[in-house]
N, C-alpha and C. Protein backbone atom coordinates (compact mmCIF):
# COMPACT_ATOMS: atom_id res chain seq x y z
N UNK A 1 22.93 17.85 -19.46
CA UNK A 1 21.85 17.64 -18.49
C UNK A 1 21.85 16.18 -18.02
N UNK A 2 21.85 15.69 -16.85
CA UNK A 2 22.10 14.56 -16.42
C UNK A 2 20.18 13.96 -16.59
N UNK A 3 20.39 12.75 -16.88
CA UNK A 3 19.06 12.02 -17.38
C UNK A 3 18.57 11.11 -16.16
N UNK A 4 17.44 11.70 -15.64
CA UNK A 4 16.82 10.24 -14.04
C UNK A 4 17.10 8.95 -14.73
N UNK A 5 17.09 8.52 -13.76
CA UNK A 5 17.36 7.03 -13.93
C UNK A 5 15.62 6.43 -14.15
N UNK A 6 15.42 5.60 -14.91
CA UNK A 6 14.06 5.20 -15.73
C UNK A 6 13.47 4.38 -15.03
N UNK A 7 14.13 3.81 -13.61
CA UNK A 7 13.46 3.15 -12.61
C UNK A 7 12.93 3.77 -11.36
N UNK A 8 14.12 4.09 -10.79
CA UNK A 8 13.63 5.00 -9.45
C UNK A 8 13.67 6.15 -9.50
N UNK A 9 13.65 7.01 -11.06
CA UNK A 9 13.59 8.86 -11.34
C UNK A 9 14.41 9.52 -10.87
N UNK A 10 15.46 8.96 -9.94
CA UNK A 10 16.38 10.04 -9.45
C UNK A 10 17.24 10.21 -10.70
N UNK A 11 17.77 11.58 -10.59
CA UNK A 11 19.08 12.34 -11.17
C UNK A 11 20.73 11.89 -10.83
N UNK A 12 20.33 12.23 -9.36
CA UNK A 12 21.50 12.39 -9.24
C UNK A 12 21.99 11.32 -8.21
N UNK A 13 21.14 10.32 -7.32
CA UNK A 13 21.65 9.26 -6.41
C UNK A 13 20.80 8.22 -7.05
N UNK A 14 21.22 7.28 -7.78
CA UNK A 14 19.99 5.72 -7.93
C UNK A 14 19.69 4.63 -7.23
N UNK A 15 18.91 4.70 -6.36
CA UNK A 15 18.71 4.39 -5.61
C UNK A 15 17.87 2.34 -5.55
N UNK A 16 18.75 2.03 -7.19
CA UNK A 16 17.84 0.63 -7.75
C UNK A 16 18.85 -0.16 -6.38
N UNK A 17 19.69 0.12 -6.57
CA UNK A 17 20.59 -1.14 -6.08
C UNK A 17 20.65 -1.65 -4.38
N UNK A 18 19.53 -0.49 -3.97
CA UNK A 18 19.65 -0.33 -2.47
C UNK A 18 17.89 -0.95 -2.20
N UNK A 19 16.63 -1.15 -3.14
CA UNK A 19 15.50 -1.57 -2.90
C UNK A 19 15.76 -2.72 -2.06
N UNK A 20 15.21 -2.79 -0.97
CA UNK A 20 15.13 -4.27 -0.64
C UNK A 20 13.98 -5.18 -1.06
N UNK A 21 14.65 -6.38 -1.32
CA UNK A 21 13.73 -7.51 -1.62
C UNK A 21 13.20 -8.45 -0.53
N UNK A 22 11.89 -8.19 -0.33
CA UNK A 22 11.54 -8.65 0.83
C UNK A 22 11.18 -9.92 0.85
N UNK A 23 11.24 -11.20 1.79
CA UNK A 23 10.68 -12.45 1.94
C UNK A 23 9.37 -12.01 2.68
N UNK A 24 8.18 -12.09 2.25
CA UNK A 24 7.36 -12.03 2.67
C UNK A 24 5.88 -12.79 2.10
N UNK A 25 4.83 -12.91 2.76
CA UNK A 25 3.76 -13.81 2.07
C UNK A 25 2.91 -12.75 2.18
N UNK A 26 2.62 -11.49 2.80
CA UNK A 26 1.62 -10.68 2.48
C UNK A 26 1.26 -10.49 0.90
N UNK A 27 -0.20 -10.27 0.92
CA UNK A 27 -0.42 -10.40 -0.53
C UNK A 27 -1.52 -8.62 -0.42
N UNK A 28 -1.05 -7.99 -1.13
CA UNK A 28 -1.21 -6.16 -0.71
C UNK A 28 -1.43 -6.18 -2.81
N UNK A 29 -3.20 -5.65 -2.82
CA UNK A 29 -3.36 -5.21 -4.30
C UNK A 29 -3.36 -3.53 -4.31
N UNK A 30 -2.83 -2.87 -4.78
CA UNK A 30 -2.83 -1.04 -4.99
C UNK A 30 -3.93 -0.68 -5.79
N UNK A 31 -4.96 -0.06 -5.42
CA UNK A 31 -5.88 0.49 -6.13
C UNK A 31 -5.09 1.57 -6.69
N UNK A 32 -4.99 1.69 -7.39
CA UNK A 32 -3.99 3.45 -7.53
C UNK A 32 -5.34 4.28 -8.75
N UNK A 33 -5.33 5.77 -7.80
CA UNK A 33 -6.29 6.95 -8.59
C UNK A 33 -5.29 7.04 -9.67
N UNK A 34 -6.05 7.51 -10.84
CA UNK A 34 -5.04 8.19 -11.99
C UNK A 34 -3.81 9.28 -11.48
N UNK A 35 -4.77 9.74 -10.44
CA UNK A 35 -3.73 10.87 -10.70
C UNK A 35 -2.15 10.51 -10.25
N UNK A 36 -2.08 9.51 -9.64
CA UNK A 36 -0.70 9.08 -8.91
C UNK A 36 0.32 8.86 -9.97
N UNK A 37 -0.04 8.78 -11.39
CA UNK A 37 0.45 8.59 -12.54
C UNK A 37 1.75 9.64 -12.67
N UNK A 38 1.29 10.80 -12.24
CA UNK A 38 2.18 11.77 -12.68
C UNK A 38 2.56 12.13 -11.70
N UNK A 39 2.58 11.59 -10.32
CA UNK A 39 3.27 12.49 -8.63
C UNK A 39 4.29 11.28 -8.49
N UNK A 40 5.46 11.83 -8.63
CA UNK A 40 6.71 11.60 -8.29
C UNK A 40 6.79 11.14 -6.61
N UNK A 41 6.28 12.12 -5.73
CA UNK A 41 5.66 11.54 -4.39
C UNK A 41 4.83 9.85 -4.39
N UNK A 42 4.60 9.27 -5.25
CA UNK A 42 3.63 7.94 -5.13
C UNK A 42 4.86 7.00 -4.38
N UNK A 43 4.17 6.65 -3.70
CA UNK A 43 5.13 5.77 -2.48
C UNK A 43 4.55 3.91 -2.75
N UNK A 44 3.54 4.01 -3.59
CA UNK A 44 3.40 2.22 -3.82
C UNK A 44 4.07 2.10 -4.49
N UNK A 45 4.41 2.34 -5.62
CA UNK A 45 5.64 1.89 -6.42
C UNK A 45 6.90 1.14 -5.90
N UNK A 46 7.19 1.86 -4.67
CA UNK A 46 7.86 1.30 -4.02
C UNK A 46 7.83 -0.01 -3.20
N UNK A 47 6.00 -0.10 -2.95
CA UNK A 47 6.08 -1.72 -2.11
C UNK A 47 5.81 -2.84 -3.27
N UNK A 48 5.59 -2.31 -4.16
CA UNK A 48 5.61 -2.96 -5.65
C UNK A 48 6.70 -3.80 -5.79
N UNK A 49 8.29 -2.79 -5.72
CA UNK A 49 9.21 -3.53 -6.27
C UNK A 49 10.16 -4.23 -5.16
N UNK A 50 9.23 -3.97 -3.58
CA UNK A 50 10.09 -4.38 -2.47
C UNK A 50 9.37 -6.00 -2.02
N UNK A 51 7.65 -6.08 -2.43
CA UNK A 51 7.37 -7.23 -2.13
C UNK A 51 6.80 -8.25 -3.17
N UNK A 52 6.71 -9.03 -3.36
CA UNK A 52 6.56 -10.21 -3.74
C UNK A 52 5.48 -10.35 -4.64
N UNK A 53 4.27 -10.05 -3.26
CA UNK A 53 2.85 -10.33 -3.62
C UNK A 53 2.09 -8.75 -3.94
N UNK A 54 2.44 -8.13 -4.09
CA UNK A 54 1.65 -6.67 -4.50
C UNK A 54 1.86 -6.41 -5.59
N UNK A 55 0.49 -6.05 -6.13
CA UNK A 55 0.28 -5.98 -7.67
C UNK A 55 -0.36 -4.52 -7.48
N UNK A 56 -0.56 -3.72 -8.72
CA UNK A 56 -0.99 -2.61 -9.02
C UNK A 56 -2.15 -2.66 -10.30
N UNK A 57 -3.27 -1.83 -9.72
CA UNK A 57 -4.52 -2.19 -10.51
C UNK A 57 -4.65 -0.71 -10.76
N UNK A 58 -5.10 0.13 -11.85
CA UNK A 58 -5.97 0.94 -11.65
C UNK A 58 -7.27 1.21 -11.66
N UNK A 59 -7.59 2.33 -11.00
CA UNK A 59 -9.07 2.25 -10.39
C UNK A 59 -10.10 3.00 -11.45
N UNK A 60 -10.89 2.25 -11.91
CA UNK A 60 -11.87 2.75 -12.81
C UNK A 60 -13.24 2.61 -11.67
N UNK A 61 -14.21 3.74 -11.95
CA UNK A 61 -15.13 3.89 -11.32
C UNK A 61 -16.46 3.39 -11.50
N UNK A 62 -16.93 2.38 -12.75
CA UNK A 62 -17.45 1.75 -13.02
C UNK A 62 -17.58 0.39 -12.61
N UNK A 63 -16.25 -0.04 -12.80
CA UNK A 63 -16.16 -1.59 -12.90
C UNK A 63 -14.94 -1.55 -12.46
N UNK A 64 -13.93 -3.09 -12.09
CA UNK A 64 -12.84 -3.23 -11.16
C UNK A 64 -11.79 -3.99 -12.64
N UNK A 65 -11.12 -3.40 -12.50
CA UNK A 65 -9.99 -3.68 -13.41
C UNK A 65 -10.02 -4.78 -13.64
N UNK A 66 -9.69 -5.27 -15.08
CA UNK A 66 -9.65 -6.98 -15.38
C UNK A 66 -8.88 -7.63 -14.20
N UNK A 67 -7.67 -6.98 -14.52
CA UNK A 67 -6.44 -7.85 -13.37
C UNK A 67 -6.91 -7.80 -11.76
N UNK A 68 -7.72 -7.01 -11.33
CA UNK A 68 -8.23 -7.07 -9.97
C UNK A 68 -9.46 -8.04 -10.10
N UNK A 69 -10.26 -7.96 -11.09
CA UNK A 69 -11.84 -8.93 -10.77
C UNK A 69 -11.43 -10.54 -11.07
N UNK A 70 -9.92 -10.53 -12.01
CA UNK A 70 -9.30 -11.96 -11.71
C UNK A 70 -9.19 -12.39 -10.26
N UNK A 71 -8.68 -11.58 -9.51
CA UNK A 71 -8.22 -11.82 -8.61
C UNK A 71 -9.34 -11.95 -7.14
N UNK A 72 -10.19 -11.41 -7.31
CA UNK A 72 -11.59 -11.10 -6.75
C UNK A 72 -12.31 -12.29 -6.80
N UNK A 73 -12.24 -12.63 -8.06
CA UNK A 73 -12.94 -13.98 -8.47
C UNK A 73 -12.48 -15.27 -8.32
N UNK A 74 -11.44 -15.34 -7.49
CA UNK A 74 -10.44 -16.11 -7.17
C UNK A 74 -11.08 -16.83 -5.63
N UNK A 75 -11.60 -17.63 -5.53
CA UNK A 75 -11.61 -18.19 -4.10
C UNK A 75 -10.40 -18.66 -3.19
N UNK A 76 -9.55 -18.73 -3.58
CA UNK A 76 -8.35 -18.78 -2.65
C UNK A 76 -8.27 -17.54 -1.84
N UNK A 77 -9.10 -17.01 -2.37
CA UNK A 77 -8.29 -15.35 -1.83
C UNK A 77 -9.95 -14.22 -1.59
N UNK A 78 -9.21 -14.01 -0.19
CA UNK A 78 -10.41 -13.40 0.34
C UNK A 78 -10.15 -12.00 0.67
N UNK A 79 -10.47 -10.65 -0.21
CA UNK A 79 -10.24 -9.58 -0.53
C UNK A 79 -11.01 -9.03 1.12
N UNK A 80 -10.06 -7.61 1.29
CA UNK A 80 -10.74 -6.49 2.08
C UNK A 80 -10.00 -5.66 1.53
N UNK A 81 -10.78 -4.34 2.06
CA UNK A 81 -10.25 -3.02 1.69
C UNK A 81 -9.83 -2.42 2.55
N UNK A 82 -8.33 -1.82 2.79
CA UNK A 82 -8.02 -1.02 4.08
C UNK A 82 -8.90 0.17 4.48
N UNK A 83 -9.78 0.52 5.05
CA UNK A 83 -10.35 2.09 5.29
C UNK A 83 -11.37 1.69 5.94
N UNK A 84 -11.04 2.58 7.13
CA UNK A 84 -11.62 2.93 8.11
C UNK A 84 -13.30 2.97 7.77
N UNK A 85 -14.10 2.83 8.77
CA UNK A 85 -15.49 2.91 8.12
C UNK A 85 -16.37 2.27 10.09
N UNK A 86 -17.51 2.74 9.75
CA UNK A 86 -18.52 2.27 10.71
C UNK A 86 -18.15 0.55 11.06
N UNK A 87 -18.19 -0.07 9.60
CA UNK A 87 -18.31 -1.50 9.71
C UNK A 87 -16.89 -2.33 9.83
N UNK A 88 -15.92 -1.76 10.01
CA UNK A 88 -14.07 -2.35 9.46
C UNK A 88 -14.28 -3.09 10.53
N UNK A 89 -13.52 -3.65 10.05
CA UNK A 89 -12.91 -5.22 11.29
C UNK A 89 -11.29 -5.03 11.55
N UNK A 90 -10.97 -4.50 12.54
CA UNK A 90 -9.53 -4.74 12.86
C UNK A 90 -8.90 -5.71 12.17
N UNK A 91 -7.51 -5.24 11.75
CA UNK A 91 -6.72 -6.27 11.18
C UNK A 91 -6.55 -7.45 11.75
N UNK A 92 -6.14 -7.07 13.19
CA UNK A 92 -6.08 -8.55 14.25
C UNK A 92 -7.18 -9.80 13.91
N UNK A 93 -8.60 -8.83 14.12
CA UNK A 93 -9.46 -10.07 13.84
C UNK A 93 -9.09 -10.75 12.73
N UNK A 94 -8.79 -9.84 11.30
CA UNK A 94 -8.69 -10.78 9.96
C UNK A 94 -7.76 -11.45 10.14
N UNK A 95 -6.77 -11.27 10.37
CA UNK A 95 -5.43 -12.44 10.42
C UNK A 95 -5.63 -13.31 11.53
N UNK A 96 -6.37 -13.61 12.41
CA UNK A 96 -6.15 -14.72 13.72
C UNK A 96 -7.12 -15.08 12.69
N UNK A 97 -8.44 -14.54 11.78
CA UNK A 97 -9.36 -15.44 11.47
C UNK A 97 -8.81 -16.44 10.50
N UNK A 98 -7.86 -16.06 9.54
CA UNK A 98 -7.26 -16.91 8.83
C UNK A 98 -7.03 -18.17 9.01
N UNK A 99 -6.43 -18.54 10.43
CA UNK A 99 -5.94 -19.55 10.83
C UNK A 99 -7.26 -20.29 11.94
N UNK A 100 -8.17 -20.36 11.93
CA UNK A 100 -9.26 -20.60 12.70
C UNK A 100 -10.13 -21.22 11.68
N UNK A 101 -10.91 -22.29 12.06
CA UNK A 101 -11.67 -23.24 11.73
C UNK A 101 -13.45 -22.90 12.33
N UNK A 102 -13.02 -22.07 12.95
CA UNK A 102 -14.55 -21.42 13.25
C UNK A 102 -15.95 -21.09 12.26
N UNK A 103 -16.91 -21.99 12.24
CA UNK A 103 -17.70 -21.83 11.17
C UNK A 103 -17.90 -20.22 10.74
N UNK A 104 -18.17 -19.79 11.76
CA UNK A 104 -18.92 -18.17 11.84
C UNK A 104 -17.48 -17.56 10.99
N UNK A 105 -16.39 -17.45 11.01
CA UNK A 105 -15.62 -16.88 9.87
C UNK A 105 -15.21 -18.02 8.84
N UNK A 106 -15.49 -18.92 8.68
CA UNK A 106 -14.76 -19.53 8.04
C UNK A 106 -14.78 -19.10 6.45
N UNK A 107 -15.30 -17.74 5.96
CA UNK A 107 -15.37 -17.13 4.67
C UNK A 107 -13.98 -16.24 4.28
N UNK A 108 -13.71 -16.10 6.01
CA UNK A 108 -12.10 -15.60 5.64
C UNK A 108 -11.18 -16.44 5.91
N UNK A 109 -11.22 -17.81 6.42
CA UNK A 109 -10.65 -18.86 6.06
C UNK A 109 -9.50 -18.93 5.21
N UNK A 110 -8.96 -18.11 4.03
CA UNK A 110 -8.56 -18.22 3.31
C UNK A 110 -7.57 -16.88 3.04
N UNK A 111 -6.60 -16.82 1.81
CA UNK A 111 -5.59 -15.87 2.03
C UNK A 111 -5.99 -14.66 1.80
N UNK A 112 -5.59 -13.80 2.70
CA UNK A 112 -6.32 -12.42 2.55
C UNK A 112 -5.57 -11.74 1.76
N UNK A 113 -6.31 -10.81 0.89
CA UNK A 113 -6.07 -9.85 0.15
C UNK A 113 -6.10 -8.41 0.33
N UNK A 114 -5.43 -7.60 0.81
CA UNK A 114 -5.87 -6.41 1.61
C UNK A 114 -5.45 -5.56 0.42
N UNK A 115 -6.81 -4.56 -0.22
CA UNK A 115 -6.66 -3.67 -1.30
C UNK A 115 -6.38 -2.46 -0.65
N UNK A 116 -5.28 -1.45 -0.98
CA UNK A 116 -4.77 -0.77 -0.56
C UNK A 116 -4.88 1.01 -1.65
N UNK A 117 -6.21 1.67 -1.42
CA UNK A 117 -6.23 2.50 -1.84
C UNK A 117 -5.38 3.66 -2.06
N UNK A 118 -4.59 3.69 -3.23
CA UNK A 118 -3.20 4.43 -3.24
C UNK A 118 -3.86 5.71 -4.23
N UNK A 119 -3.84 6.87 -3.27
CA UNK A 119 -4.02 8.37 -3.74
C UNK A 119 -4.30 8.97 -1.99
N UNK A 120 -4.10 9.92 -2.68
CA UNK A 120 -4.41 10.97 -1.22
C UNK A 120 -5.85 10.66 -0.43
N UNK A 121 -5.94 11.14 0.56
CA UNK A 121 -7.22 10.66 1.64
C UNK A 121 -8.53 11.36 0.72
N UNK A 122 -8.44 12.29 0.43
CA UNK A 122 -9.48 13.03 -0.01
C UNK A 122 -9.90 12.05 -1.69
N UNK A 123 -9.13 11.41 -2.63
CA UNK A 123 -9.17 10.66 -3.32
C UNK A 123 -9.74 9.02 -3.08
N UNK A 124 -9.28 9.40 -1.69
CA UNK A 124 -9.29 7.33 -1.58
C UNK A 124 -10.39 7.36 -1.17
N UNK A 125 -11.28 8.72 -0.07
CA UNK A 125 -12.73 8.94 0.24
C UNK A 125 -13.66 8.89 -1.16
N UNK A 126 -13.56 9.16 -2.06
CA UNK A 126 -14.11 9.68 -3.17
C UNK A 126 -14.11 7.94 -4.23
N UNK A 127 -13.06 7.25 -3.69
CA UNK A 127 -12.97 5.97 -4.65
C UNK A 127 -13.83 5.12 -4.18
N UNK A 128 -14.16 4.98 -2.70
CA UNK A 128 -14.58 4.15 -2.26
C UNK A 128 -16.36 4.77 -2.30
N UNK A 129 -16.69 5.84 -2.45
CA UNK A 129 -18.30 6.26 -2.81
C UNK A 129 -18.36 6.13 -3.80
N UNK A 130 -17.84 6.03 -4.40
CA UNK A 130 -18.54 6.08 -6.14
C UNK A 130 -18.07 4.66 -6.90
N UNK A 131 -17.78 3.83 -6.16
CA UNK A 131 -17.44 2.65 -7.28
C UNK A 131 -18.52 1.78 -6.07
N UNK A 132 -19.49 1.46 -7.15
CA UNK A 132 -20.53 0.48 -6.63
C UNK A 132 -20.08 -0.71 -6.21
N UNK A 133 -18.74 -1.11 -7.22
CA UNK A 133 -18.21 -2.56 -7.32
C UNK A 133 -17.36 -3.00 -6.37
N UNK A 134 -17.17 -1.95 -5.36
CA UNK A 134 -16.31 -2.28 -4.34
C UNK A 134 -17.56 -2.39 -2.73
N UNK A 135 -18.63 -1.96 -2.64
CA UNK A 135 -19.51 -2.12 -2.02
C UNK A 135 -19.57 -3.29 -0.97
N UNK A 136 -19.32 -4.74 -1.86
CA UNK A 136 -19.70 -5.70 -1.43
C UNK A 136 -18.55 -6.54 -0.72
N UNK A 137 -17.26 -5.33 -0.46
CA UNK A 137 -16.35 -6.14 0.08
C UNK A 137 -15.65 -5.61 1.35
N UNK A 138 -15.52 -6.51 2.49
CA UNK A 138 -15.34 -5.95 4.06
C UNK A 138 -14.27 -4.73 3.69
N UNK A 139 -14.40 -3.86 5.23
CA UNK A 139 -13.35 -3.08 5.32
C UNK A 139 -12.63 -3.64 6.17
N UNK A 140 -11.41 -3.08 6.55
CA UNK A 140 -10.65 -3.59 7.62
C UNK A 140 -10.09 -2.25 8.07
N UNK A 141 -9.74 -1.62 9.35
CA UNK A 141 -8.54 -0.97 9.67
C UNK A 141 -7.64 -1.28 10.49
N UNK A 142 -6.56 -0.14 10.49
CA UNK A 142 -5.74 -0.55 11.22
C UNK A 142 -5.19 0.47 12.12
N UNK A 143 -3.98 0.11 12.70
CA UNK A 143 -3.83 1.39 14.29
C UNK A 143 -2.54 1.60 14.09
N UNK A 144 -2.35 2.43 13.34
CA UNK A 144 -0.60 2.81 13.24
C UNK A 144 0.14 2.91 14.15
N UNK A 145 1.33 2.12 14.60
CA UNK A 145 2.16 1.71 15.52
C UNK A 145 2.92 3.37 15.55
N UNK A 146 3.03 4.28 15.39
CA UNK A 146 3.46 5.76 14.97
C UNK A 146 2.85 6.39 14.22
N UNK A 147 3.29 7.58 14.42
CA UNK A 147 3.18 9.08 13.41
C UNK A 147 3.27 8.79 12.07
N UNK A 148 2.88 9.09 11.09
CA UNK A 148 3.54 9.29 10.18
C UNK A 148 4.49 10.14 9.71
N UNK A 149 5.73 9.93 9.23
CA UNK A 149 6.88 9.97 8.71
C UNK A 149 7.09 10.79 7.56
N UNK A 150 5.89 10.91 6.26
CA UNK A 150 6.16 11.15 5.21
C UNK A 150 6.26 12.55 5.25
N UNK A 151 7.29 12.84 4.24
CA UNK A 151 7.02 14.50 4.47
C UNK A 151 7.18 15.14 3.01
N UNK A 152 6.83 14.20 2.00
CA UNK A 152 7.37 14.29 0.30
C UNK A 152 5.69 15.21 -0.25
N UNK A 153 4.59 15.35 0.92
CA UNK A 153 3.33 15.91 0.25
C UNK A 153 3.10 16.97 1.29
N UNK A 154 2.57 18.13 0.93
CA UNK A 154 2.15 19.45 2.00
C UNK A 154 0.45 19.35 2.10
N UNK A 155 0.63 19.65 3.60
CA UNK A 155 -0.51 19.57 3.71
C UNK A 155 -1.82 18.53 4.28
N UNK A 156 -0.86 17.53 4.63
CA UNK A 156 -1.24 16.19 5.13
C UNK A 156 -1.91 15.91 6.29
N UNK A 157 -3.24 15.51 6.16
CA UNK A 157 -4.09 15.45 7.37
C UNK A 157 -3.08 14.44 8.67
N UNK A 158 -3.40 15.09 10.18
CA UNK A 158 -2.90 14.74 11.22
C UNK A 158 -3.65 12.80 11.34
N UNK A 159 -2.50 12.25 11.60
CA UNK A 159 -3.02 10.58 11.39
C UNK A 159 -3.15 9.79 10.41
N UNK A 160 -3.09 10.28 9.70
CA UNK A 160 -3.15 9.42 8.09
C UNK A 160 -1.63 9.01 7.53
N UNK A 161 -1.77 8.05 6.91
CA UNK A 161 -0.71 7.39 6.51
C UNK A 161 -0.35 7.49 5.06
N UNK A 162 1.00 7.37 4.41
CA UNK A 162 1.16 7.28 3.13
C UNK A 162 0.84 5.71 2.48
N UNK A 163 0.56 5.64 1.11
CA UNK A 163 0.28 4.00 0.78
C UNK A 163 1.81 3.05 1.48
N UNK A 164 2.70 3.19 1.67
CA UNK A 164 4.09 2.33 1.92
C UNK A 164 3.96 2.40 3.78
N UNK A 165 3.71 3.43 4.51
CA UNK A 165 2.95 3.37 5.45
C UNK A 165 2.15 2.00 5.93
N UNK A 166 0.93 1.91 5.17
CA UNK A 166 -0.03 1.32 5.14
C UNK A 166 0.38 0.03 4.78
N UNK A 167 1.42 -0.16 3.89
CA UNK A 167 1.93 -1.57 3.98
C UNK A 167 3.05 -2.02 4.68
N UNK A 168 3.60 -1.35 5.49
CA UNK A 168 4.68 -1.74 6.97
C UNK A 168 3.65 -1.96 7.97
N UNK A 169 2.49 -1.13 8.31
CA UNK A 169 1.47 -1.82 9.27
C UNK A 169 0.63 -3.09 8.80
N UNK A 170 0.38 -3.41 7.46
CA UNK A 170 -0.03 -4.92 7.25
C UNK A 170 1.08 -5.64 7.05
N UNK A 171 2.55 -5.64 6.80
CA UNK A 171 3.22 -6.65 7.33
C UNK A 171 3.65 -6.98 8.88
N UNK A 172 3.65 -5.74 9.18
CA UNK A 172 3.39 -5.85 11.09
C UNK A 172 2.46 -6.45 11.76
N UNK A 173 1.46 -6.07 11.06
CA UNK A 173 0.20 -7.12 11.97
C UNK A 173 0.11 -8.57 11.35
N UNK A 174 0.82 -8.97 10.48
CA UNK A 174 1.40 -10.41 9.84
C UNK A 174 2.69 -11.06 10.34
N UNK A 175 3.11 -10.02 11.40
CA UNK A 175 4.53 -10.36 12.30
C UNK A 175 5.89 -10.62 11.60
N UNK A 176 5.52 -9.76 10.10
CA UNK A 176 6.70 -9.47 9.40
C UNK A 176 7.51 -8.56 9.86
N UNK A 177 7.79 -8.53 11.19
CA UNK A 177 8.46 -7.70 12.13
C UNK A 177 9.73 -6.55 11.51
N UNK A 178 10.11 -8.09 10.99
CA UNK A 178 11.56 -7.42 10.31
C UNK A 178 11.73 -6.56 9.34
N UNK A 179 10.79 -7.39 7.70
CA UNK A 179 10.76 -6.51 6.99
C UNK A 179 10.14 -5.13 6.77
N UNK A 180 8.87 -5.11 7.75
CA UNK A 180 8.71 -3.90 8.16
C UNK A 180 9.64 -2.89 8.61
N UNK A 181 10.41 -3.46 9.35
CA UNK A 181 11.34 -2.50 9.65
C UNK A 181 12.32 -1.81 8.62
N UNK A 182 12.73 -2.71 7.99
CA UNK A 182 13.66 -2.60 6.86
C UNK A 182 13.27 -1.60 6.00
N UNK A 183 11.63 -2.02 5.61
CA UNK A 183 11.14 -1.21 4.52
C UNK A 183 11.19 -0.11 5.28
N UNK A 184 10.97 0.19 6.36
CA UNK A 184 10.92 1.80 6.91
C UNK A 184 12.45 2.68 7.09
N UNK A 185 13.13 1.86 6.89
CA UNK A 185 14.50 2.15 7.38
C UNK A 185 14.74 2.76 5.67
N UNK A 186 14.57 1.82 4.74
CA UNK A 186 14.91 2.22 2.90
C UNK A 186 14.28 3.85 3.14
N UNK A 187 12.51 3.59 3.48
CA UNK A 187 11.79 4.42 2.93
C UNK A 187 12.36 5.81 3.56
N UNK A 188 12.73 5.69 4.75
CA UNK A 188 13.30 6.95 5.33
C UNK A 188 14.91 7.51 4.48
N UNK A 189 15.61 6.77 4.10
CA UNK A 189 16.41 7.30 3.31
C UNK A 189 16.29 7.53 2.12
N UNK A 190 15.21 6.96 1.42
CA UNK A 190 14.49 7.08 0.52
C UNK A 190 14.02 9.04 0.76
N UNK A 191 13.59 9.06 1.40
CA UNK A 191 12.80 10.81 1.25
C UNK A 191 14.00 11.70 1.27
N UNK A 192 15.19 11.20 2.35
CA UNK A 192 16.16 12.06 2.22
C UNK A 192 17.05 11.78 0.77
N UNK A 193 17.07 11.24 0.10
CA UNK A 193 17.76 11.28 -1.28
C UNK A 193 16.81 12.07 -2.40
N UNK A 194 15.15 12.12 -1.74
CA UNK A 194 14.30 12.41 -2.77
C UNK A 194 14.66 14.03 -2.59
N UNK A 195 14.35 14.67 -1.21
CA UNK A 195 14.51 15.89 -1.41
C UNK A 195 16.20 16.46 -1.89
N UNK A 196 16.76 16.01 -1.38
CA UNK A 196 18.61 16.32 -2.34
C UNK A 196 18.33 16.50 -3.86
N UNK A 197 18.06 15.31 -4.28
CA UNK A 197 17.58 15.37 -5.56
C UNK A 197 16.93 16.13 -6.58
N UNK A 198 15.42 17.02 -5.60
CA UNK A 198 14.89 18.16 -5.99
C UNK A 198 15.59 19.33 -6.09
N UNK A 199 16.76 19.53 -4.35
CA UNK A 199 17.10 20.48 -4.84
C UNK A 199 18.57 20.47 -5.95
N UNK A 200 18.57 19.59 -6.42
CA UNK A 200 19.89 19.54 -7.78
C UNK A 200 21.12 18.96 -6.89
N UNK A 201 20.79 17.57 -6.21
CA UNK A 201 22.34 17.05 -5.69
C UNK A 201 21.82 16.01 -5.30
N UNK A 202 23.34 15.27 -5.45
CA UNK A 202 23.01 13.91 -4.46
C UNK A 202 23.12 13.89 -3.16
N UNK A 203 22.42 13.36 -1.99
CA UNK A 203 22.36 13.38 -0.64
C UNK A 203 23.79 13.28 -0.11
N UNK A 204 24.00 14.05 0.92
CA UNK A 204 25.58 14.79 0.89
C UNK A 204 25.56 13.92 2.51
């Protein structure tokens, strides 16, 4: 029986040697639901080991993970949450505000942190009502430059994005032009090695 490989789970193509390592300054935290623990489909893992600044927290519904309320508590760093909402502030605004001296923002002044709720839509709706502790921190959205692509989950609401998705449009609106691209270029051969794989081969 041939044994996955203990990094990227494939069988039969390993796909370590092909991750790209991105130069980038985006700084992207993963809320990740439990359940992503066990779906082979989880697509942050992947911007995990492609960027720099993205860390992985899990999401307890009480309180915010040690390693996230470090980071929260951090004044260098001025947290939002990607998702859509009545109150979000376009990405555009947050990033031109960065660089602006304008009293009226000058609270985002500083390096943004964009928390990136990693589980399905119906999960990431459900994380963001019930954790009190996330309440007090802006939303932001954003406008997907395309369709989404992913096709590793059934059933996928029309417009919604996968978590690796969601981080090619915040290095895009950071004019990480390139590595966005790149990462989309991996991630797309990425799905075609994933499904080969399921069905018992390496991508032919």
């Amino acid at each position: 029986m041939i044994q996955p490989c203990p990094q990227c789970g494939f069988s039969h193509h390993c796909l370590c040697p092909l991750y790209p390592k991105l130069d980038s300054s985006v700084h992207i935290a993963l809320l990740t639901h439990e359940n992503e623990l066990s779906r082979d489909t989880n697509t942050g893992q992947i911007l995990q080991r492609c960027l720099p600044y993205c860390t992985t927290h899990m999401w307890h519904r009480k309180s915010a993970p040690e390693s996230l309320q470090t980071l929260l508590s951090d004044r260098d760093y001025a947290p939002f949450i990607v998702f859509p909402s009545e109150n979000s502030l376009p990405i555009e605004h947050v990033i031109s505000a960065v660089e602006t001296t304008d009293s009226e923002l000058g609270s985002y002044a500083r390096i943004p942190v964009f928390i990136v709720l990693d589980g399905t839509w119906q999960e990431a709706k459900k994380m963001v009502k019930k954790s009190a502790w996330l309440e007090g921190l802006p939303h932001v959205s954003i406008t997907a430059s395309s369709d989404s692509s992913y096709q590793l989950r059934r059933n996928q609401d029309s417009g919604n994005l996968c978590t690796l998705e969601v981080g090619c449009e915040l290095l895009r609106a950071q004019d990480n032009l390139a590595q966005a691209s790149q990462l989309e270029s991996f991630f797309r051969h990425y799905m075609k090695v994933f499904k080969a794989d399921k069905s018992g081969h390496a991508l032919k």
